[in-house]
PDB file of N, CA and C in Angstrom:
ATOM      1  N   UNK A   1     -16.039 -24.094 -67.737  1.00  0.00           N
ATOM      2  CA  UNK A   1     -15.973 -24.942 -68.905  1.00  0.00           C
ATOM      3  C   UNK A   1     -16.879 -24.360 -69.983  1.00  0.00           C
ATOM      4  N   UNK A   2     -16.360 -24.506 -71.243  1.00  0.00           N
ATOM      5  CA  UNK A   2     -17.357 -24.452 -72.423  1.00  0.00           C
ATOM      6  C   UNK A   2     -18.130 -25.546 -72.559  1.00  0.00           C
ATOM      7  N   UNK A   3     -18.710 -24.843 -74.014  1.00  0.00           N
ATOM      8  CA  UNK A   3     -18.800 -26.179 -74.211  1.00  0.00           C
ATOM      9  C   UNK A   3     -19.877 -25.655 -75.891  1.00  0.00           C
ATOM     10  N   UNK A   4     -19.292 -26.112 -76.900  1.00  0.00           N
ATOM     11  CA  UNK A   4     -20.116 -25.641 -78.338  1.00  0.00           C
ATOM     12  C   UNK A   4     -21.135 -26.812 -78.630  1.00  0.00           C
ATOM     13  N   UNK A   5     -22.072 -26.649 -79.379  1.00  0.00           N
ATOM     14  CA  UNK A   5     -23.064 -27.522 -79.772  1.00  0.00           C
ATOM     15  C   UNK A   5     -23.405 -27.770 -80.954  1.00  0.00           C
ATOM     16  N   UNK A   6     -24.174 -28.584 -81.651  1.00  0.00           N
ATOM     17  CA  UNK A   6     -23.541 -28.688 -82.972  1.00  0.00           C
ATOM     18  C   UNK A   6     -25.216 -28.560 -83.108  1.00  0.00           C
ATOM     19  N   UNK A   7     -25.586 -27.994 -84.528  1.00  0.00           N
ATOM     20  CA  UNK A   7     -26.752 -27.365 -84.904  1.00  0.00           C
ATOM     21  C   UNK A   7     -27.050 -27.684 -86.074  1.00  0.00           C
ATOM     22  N   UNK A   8     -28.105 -26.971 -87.025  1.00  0.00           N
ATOM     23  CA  UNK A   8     -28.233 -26.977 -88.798  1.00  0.00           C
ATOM     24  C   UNK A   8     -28.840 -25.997 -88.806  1.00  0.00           C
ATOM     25  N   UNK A   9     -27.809 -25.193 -89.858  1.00  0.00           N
ATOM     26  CA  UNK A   9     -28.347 -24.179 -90.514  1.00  0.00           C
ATOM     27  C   UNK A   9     -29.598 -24.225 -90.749  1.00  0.00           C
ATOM     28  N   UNK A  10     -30.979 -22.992 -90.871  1.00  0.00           N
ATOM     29  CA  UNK A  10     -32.227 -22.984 -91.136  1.00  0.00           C
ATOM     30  C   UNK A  10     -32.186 -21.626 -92.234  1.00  0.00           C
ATOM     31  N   UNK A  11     -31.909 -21.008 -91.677  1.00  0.00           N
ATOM     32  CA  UNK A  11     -31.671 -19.638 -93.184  1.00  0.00           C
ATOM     33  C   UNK A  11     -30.624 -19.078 -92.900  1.00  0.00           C
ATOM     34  N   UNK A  12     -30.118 -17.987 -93.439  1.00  0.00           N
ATOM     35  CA  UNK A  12     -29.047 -16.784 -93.608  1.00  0.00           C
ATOM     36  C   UNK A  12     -29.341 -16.108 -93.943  1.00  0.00           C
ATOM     37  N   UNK A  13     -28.910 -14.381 -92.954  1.00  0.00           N
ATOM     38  CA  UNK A  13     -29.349 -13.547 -93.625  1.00  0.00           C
ATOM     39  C   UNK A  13     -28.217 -12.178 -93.480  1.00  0.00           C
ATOM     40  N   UNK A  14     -28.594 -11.385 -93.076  1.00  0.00           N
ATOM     41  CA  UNK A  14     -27.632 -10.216 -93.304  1.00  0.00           C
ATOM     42  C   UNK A  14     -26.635 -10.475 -93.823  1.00  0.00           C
ATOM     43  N   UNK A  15     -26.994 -10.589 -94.900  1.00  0.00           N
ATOM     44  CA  UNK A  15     -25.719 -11.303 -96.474  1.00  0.00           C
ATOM     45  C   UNK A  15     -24.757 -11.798 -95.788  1.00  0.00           C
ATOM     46  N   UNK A  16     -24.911 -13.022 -95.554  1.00  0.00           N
ATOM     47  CA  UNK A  16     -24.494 -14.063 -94.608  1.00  0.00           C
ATOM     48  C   UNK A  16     -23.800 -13.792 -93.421  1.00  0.00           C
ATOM     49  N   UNK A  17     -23.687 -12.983 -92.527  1.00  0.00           N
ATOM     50  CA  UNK A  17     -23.490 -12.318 -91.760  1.00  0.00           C
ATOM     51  C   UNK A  17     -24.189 -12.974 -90.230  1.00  0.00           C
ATOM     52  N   UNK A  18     -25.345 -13.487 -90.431  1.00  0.00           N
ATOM     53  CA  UNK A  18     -25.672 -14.171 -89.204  1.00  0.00           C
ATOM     54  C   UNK A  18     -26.856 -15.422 -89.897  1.00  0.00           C
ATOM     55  N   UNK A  19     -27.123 -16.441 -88.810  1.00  0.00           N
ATOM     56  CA  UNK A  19     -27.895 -17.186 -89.073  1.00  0.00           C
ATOM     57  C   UNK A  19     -28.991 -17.964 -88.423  1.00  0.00           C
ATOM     58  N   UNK A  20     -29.973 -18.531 -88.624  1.00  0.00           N
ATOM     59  CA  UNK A  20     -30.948 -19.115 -87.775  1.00  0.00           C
ATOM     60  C   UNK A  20     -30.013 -20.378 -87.609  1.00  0.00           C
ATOM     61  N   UNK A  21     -30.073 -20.922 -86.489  1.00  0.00           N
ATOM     62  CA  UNK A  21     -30.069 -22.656 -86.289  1.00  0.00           C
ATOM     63  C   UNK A  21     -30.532 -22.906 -85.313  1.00  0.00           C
ATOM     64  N   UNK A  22     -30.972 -24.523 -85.905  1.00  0.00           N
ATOM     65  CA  UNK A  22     -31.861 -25.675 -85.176  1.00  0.00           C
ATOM     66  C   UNK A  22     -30.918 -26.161 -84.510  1.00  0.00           C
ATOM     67  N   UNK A  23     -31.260 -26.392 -82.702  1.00  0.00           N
ATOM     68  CA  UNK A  23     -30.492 -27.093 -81.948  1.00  0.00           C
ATOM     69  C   UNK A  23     -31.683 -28.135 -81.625  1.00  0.00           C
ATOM     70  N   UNK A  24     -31.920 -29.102 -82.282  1.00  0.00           N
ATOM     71  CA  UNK A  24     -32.632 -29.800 -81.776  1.00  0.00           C
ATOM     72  C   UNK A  24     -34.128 -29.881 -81.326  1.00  0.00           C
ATOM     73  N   UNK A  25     -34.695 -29.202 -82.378  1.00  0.00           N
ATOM     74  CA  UNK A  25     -35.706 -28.112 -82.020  1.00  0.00           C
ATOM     75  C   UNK A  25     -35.703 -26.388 -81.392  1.00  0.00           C
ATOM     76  N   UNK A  26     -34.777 -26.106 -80.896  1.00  0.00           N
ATOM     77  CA  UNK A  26     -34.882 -25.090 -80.497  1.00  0.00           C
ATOM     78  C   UNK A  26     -33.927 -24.068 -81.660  1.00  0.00           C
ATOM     79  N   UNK A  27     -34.301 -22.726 -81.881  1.00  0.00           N
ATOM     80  CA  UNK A  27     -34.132 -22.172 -83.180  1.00  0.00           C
ATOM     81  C   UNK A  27     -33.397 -20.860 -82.406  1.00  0.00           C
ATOM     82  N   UNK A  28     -31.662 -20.501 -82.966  1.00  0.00           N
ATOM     83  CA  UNK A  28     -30.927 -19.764 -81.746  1.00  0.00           C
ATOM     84  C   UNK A  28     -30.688 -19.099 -83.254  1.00  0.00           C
ATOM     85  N   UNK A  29     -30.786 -17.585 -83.284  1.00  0.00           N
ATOM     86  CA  UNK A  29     -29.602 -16.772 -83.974  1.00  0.00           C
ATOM     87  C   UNK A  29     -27.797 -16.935 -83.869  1.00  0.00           C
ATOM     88  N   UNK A  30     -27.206 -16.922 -84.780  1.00  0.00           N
ATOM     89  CA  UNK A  30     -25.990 -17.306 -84.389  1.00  0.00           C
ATOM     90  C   UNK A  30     -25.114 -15.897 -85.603  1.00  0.00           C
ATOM     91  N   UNK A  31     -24.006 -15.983 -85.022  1.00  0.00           N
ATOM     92  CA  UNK A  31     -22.960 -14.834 -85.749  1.00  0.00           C
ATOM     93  C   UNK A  31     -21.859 -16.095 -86.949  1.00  0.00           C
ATOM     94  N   UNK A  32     -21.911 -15.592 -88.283  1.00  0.00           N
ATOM     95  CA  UNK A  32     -21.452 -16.255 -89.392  1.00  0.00           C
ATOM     96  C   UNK A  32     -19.883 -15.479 -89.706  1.00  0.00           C
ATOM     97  N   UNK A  33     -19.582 -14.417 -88.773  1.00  0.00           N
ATOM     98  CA  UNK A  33     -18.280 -13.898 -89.586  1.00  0.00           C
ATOM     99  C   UNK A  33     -17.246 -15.098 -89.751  1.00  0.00           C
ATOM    100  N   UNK A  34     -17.304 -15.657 -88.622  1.00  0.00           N
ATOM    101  CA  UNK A  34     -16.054 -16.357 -88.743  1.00  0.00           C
ATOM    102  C   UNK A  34     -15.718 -18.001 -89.902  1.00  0.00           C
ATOM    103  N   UNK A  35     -17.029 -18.067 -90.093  1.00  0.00           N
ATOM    104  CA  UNK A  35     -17.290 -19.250 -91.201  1.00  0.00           C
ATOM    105  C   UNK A  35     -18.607 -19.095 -91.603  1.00  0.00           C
ATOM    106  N   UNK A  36     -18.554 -18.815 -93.516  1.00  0.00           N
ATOM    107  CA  UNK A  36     -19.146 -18.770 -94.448  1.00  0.00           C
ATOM    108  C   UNK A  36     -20.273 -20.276 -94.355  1.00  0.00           C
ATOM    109  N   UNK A  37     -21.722 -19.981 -94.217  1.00  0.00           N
ATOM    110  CA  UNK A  37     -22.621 -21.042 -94.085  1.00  0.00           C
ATOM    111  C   UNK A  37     -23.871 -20.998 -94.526  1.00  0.00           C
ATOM    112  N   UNK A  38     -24.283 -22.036 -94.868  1.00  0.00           N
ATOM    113  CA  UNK A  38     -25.546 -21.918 -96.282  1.00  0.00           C
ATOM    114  C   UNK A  38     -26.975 -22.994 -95.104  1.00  0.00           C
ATOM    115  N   UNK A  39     -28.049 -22.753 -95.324  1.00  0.00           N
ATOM    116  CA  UNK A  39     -29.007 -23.783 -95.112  1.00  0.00           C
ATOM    117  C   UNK A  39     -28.620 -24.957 -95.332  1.00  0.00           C
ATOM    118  N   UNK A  40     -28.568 -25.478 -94.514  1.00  0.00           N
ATOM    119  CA  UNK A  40     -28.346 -27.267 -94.523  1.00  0.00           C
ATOM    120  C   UNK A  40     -27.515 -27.503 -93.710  1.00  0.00           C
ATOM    121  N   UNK A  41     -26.322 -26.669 -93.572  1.00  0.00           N
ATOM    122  CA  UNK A  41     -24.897 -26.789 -93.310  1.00  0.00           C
ATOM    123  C   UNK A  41     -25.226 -27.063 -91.352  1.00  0.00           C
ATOM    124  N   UNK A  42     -24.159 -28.290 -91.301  1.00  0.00           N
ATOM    125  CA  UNK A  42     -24.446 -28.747 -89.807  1.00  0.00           C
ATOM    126  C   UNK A  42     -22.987 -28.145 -89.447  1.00  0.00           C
ATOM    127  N   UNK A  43     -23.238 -27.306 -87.918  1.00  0.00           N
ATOM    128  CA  UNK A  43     -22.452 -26.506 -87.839  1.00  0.00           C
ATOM    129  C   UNK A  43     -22.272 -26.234 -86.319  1.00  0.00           C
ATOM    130  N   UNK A  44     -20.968 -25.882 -85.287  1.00  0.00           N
ATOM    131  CA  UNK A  44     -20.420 -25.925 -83.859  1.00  0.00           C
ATOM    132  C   UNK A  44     -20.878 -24.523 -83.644  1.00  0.00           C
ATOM    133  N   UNK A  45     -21.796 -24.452 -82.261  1.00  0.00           N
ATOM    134  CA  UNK A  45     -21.771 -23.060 -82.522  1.00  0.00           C
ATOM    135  C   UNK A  45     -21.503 -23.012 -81.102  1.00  0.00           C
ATOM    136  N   UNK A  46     -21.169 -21.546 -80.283  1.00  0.00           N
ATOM    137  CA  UNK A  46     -20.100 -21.754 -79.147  1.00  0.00           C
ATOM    138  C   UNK A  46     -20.413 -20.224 -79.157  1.00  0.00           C
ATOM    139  N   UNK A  47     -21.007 -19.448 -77.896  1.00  0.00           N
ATOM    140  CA  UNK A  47     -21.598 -18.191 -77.471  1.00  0.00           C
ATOM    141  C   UNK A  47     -21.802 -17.615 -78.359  1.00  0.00           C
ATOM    142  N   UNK A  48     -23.237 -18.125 -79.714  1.00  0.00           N
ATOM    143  CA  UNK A  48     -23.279 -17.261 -80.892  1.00  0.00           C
ATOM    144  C   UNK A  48     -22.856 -17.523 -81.349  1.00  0.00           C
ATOM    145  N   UNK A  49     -22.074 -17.724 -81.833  1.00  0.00           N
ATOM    146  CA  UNK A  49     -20.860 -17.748 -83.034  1.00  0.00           C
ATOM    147  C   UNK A  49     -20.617 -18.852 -83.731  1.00  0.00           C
ATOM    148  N   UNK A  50     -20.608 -18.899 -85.039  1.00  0.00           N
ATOM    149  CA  UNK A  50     -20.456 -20.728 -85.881  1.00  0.00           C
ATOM    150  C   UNK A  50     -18.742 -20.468 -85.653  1.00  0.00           C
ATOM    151  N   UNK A  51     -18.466 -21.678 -85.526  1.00  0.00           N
ATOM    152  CA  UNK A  51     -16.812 -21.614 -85.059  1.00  0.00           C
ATOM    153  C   UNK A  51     -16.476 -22.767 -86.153  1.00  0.00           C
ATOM    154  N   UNK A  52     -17.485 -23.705 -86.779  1.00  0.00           N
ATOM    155  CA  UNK A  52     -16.834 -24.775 -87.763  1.00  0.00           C
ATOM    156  C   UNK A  52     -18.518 -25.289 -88.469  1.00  0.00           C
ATOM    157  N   UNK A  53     -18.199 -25.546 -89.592  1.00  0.00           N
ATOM    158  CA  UNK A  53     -19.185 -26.335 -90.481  1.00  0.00           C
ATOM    159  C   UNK A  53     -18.540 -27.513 -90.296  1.00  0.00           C
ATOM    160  N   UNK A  54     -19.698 -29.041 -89.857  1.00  0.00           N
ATOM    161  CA  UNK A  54     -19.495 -30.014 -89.876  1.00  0.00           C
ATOM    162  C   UNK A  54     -19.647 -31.015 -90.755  1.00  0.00           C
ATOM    163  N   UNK A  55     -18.465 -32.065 -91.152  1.00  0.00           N
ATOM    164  CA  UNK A  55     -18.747 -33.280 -91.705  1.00  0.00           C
ATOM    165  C   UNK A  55     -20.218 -33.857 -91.248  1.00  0.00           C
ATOM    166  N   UNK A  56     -21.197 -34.151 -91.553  1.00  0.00           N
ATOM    167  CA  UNK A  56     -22.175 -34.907 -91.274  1.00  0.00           C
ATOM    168  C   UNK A  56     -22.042 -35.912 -90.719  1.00  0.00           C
ATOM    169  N   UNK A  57     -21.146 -36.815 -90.498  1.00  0.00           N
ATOM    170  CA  UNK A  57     -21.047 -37.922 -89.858  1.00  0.00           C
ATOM    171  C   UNK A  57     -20.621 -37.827 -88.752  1.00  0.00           C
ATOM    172  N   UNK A  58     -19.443 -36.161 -88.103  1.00  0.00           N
ATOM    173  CA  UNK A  58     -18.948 -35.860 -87.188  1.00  0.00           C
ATOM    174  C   UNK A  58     -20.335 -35.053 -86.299  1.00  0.00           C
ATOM    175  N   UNK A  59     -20.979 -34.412 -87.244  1.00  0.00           N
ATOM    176  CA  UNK A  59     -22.418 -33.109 -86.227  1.00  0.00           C
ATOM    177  C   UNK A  59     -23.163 -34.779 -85.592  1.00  0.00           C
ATOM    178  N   UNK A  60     -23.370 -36.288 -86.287  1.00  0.00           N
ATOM    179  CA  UNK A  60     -24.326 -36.897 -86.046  1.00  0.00           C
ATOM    180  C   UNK A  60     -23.203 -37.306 -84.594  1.00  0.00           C
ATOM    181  N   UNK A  61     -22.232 -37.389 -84.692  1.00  0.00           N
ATOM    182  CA  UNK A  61     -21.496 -38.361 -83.577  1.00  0.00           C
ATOM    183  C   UNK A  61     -21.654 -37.650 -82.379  1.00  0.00           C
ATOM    184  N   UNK A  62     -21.251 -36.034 -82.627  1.00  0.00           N
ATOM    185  CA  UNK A  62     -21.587 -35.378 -80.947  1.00  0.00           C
ATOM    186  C   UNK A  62     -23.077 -34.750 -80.958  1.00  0.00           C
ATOM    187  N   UNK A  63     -23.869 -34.926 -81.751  1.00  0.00           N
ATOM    188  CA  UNK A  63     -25.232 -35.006 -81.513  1.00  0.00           C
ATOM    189  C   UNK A  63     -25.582 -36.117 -80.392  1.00  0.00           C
ATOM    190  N   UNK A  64     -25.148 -37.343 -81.311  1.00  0.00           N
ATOM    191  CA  UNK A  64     -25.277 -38.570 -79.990  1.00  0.00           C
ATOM    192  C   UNK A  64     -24.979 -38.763 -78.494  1.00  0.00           C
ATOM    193  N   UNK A  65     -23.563 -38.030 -78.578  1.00  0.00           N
ATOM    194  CA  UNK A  65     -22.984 -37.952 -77.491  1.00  0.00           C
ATOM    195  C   UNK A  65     -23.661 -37.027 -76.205  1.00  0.00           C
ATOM    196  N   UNK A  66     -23.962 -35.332 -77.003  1.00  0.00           N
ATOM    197  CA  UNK A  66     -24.725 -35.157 -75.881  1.00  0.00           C
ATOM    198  C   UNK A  66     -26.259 -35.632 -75.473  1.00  0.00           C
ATOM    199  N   UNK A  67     -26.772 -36.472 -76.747  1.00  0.00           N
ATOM    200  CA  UNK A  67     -28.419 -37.054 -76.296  1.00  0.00           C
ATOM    201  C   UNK A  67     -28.070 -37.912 -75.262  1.00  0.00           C
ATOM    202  N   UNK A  68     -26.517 -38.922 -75.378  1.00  0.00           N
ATOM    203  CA  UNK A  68     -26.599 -39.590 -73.987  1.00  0.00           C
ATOM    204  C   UNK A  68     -26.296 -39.024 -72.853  1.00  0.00           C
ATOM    205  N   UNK A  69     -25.445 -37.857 -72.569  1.00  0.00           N
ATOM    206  CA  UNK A  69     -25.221 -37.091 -71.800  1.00  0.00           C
ATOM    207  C   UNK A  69     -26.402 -36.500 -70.954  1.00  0.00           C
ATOM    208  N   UNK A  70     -27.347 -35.895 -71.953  1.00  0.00           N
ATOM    209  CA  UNK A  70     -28.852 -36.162 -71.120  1.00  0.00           C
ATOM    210  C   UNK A  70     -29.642 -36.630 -70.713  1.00  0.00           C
ATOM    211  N   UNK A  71     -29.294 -37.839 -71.081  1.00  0.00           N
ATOM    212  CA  UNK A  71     -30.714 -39.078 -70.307  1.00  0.00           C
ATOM    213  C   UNK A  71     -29.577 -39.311 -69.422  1.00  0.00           C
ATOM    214  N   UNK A  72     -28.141 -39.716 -69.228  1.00  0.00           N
ATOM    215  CA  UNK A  72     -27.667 -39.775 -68.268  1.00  0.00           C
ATOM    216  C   UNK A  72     -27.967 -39.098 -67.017  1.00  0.00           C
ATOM    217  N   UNK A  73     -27.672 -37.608 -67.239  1.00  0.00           N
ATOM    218  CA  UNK A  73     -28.268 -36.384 -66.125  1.00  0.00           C
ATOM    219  C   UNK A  73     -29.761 -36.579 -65.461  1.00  0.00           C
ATOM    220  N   UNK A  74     -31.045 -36.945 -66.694  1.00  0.00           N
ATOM    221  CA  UNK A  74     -31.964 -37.411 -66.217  1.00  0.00           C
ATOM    222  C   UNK A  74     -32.332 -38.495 -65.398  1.00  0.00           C
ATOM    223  N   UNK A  75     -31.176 -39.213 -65.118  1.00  0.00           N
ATOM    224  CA  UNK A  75     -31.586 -40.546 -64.774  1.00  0.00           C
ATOM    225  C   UNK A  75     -30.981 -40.206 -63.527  1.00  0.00           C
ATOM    226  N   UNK A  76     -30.065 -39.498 -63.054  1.00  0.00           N
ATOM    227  CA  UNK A  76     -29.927 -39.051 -61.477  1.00  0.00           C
ATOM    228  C   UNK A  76     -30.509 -38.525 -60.473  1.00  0.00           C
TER     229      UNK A  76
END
């Protein structure tokens, strides 16, 4: 199974070519060829790679989803 995670842009660099993002505190390099992305931009990222810039209301919904997904796991 996959499985992509949804992040926020922190900078861009190799003329937009790759990018920092915040997963929740944790700060992952990611690959930008496939979608054009600026600081701010909440975004799916899936082995490296931004695969979609998110509606904000959609990055907050599976943000939620996996925070419950983990206290679930924790609680076993």
């Amino acid at each position: 199974m996959c499985v992509a995670f949804p992040g926020t842009v922190i900078s861009v660099g190799e003329n937009g070519k790759r990018a920092k993002v915040d997963f929740a505190g944790t700060v992952m390099d990611a690959m930008t060829g496939f979608r054009p992305v600026k600081e701010g931009d909440r975004v799916l990222v899936h082995a490296g790679c931004v695969l979609k810039v998110l509606p904000e209301d959609e990055a907050n919904e599976l943000y939620e989803i996996f925070r419950e997904l983990m206290e679930a796991q924790a609680s076993i």
